[in-house]
C-alpha atoms as a PDB file:
ATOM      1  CA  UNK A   1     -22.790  -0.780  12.198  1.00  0.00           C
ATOM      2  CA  UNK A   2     -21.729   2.835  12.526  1.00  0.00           C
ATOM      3  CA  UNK A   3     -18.004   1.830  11.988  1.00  0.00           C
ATOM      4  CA  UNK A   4     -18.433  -0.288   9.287  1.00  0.00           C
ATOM      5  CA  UNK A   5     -20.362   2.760   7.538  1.00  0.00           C
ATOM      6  CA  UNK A   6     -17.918   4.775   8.425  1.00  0.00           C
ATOM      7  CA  UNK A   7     -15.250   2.752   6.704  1.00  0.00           C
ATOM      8  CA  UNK A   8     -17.437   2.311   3.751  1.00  0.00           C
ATOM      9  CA  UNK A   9     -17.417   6.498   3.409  1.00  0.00           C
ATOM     10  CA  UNK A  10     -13.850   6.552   3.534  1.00  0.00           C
ATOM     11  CA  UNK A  11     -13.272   3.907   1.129  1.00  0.00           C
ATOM     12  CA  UNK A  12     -15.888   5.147  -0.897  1.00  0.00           C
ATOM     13  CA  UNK A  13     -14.281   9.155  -0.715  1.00  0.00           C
ATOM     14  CA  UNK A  14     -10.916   6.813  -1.827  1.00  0.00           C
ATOM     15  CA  UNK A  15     -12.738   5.442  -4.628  1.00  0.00           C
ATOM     16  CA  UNK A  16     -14.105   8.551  -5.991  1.00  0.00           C
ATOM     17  CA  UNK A  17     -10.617  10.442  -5.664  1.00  0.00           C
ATOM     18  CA  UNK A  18      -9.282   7.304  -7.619  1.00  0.00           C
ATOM     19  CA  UNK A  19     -11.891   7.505 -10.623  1.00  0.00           C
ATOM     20  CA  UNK A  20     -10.840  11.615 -10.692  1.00  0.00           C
ATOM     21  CA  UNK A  21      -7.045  10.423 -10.955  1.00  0.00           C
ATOM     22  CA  UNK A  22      -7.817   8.000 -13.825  1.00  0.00           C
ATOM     23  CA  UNK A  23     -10.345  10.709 -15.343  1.00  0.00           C
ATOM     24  CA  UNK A  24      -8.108  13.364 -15.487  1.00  0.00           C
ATOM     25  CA  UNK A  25      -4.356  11.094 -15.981  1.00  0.00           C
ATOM     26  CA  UNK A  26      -5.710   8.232 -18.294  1.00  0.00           C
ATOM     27  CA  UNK A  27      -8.266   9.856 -20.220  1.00  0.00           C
ATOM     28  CA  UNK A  28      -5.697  11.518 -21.982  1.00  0.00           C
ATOM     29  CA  UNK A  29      -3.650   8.690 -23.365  1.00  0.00           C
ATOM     30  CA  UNK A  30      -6.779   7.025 -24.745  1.00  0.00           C
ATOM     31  CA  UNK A  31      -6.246   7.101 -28.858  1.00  0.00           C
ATOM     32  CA  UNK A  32      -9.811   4.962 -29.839  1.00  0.00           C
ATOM     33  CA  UNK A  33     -12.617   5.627 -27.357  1.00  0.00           C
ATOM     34  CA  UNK A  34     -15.014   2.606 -26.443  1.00  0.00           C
ATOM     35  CA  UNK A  35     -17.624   1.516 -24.231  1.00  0.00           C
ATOM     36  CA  UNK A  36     -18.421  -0.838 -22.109  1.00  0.00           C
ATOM     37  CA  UNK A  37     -21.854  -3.239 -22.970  1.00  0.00           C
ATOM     38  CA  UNK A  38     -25.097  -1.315 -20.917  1.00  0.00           C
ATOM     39  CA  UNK A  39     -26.615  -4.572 -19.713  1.00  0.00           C
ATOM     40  CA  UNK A  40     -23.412  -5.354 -17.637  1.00  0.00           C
ATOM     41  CA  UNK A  41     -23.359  -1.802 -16.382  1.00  0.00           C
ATOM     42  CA  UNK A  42     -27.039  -1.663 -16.100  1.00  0.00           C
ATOM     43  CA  UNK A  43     -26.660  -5.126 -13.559  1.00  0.00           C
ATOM     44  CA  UNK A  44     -24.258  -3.389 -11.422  1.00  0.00           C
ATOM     45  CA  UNK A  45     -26.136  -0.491 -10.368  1.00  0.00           C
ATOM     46  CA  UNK A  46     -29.357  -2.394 -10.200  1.00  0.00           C
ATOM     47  CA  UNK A  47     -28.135  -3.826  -7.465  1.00  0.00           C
ATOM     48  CA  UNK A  48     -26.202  -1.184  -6.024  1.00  0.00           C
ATOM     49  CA  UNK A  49     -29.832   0.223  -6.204  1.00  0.00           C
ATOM     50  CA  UNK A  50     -31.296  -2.642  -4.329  1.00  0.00           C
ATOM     51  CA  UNK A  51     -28.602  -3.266  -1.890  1.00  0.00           C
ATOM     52  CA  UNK A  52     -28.466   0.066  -0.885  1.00  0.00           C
ATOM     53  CA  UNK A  53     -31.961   2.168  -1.126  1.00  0.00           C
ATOM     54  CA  UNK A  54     -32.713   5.506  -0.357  1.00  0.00           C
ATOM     55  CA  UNK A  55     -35.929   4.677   1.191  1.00  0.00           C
ATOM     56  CA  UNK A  56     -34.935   3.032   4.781  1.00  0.00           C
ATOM     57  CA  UNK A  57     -31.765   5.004   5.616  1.00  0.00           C
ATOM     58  CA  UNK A  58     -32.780   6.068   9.523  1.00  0.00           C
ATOM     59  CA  UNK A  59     -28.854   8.041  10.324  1.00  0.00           C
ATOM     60  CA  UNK A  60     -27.054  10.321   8.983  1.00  0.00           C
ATOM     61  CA  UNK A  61     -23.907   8.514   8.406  1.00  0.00           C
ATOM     62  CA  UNK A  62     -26.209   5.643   6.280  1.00  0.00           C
ATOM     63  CA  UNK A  63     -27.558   8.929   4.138  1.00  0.00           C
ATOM     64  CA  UNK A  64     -23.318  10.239   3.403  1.00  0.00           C
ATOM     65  CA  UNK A  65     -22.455   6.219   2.689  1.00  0.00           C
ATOM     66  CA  UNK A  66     -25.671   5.796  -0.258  1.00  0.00           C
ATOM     67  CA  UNK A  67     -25.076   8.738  -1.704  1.00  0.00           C
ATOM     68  CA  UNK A  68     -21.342   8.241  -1.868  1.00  0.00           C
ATOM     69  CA  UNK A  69     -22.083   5.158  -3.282  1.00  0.00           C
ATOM     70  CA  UNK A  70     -24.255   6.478  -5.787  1.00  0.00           C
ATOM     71  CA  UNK A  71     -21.495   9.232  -6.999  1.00  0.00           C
ATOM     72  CA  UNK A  72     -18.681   6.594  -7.037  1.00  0.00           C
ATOM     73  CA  UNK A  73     -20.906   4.416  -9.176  1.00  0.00           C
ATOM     74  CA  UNK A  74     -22.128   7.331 -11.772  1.00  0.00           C
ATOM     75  CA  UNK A  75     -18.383   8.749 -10.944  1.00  0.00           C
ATOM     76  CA  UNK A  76     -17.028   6.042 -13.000  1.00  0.00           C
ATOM     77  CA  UNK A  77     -18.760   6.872 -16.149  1.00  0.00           C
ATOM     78  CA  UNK A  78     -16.336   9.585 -16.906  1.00  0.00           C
ATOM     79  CA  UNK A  79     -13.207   7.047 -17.049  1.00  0.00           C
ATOM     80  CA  UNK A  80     -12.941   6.192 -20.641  1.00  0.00           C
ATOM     81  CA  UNK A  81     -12.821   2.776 -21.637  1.00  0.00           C
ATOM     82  CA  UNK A  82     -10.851   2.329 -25.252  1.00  0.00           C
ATOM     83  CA  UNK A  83      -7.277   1.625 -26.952  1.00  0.00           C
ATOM     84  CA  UNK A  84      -3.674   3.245 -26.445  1.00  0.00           C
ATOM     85  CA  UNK A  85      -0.083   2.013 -26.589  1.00  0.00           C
ATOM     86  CA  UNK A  86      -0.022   0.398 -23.122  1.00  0.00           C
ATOM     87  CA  UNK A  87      -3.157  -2.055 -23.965  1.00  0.00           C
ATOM     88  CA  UNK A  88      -6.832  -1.891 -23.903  1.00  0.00           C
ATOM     89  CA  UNK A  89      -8.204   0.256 -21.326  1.00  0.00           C
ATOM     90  CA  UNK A  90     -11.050  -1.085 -19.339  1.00  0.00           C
ATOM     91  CA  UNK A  91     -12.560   1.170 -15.916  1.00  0.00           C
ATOM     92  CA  UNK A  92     -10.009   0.537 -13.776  1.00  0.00           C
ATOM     93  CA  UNK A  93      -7.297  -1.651 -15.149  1.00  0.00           C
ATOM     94  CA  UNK A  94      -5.102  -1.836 -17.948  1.00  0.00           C
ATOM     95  CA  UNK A  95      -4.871  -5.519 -19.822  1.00  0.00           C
ATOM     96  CA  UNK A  96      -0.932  -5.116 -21.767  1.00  0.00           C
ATOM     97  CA  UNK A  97      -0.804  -5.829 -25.074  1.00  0.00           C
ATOM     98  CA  UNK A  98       1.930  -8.664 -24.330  1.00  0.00           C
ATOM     99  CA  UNK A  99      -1.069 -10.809 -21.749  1.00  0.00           C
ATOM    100  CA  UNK A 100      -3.618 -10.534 -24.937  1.00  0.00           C
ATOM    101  CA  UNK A 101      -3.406 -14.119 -26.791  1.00  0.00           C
ATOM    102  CA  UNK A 102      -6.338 -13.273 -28.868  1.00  0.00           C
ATOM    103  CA  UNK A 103      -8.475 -10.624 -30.368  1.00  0.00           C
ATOM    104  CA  UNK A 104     -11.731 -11.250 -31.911  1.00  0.00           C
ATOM    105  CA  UNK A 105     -14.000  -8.697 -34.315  1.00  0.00           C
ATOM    106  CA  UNK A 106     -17.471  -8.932 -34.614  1.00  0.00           C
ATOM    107  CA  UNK A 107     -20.371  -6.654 -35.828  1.00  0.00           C
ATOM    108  CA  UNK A 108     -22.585  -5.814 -33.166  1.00  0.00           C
ATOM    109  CA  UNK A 109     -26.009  -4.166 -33.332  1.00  0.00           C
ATOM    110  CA  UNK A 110     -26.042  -2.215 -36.818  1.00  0.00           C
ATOM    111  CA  UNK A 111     -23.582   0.544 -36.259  1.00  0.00           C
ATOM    112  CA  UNK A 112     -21.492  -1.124 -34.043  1.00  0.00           C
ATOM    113  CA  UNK A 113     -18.741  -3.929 -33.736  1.00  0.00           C
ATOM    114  CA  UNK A 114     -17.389  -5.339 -30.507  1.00  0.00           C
ATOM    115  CA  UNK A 115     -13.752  -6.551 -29.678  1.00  0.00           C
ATOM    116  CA  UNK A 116     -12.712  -9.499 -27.614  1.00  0.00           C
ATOM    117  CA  UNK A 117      -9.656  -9.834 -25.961  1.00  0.00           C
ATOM    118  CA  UNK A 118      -8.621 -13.179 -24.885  1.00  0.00           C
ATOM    119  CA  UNK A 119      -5.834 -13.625 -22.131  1.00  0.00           C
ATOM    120  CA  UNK A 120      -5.049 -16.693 -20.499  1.00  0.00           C
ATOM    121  CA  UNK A 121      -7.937 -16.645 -17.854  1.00  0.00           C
ATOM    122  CA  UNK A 122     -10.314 -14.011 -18.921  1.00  0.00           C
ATOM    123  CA  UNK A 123     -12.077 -12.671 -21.748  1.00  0.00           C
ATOM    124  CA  UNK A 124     -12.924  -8.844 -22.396  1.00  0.00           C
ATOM    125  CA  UNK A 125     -15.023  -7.165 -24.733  1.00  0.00           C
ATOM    126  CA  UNK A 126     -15.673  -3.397 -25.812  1.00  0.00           C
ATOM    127  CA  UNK A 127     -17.303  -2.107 -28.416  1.00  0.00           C
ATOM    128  CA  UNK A 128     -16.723   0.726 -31.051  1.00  0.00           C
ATOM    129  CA  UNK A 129     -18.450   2.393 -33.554  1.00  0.00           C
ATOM    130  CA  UNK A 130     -18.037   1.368 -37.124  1.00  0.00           C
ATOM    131  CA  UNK A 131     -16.386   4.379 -38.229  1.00  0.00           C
ATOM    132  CA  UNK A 132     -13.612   3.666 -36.023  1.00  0.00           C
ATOM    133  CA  UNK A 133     -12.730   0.201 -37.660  1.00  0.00           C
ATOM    134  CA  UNK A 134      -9.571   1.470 -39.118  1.00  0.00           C
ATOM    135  CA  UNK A 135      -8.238   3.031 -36.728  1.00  0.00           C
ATOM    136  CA  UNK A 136      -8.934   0.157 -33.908  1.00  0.00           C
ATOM    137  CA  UNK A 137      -7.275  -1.786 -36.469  1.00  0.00           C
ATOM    138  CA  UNK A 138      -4.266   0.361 -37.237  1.00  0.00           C
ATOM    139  CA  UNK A 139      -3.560   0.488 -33.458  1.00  0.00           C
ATOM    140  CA  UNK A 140      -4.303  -3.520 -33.331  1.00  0.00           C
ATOM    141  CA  UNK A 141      -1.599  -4.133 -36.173  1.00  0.00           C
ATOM    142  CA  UNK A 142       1.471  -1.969 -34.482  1.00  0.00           C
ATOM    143  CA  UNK A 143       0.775  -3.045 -31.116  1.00  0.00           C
ATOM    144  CA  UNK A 144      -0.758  -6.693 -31.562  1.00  0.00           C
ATOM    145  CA  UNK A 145      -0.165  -8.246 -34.659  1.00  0.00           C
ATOM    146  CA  UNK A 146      -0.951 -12.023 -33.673  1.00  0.00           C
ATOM    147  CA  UNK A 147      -4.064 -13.960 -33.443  1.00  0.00           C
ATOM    148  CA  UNK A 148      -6.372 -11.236 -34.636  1.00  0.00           C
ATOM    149  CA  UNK A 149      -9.681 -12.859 -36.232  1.00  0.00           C
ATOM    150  CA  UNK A 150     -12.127 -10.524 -37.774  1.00  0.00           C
ATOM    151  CA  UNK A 151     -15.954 -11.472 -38.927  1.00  0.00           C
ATOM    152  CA  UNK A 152     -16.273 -11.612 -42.418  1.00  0.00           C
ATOM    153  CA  UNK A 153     -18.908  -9.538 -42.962  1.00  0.00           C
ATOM    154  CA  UNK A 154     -16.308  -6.727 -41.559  1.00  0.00           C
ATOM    155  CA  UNK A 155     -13.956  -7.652 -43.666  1.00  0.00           C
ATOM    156  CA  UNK A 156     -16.342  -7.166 -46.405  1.00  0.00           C
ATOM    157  CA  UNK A 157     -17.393  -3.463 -45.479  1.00  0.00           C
ATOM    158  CA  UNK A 158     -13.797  -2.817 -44.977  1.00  0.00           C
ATOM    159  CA  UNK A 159     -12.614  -3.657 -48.192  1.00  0.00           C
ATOM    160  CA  UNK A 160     -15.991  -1.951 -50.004  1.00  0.00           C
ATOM    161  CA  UNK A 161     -15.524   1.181 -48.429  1.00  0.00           C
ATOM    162  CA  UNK A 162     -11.667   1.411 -49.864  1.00  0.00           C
END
């Protein structure tokens, strides 16, 4: 058990170092900032939380491997999740614009809308504020002018606000 702990610090320390690089190198490049939903996130470190509590940990080794789990996990908060000329940006991956084969726009919440990329396995989703409608959809229509459906009732506030 000590070696597989110890393995899980160093590819935990690897992780970390990773989420820097992409903080610091990709964070730049982003031109429309979104997020991620908070129940999916929320699910992930709930169990992180109950996989791995602070409560039992008896060595030293299991104390360094929780709490570098714990600052990958918040660590990755600071990678930004959005739009730029490569494709949409989720934490640690990039889907191109050439795999999407469909977007879809819909409001979500009041203040928000949420976008759906489709590729050929897999569907994605971030979501944006409302005041950044145009320009997600200035960046959709140079990059990805194809199969782009948007709600209605967007469509409506768009053209109302014009």
């Amino acid at each position: 058990m000590f070696y597989i702990n110890c393995f899980l610090c160093l590819l935990l320390t690897a992780g970390i170092v990773y989420t820097l690089y992409l903080a610091f190198k990709r964070n730049k490049t982003i031109e429309v900032k979104g997020k991620d939903d908070f129940l999916s996130t929320m699910i992930i470190l709930f169990i992180c939380i109950i996989a791995f509590p602070i409560t039992d940990i008896t060595s030293i080794i299991e104390v360094l491997r929780t709490i570098l789990l714990y600052l990958f996990l918040f660590s990755t908060f600071c990678i930004k999740r959005g739009i730029n000329e490569k494709g949409i940006n989720k934490i640690f991956f990039i889907i191109p614009w050439n795999k999407i084969t469909r977007i879809e726009i819909s409001s979500f919440q009041t203040t928000k809308f949420s976008l759906l990329c489709y590729t050929d396995n897999y569907k994605f989703k971030l979501i944006f504020h409302n005041f950044q409608i145009k320009k997600v959809l200035l960046i959709l229509n140079k990059f990805h002018k194809d199969n782009i459906k948007i709600e209605q009732s967007i469509q409506n506030s768009i053209l109302n606000k014009k």
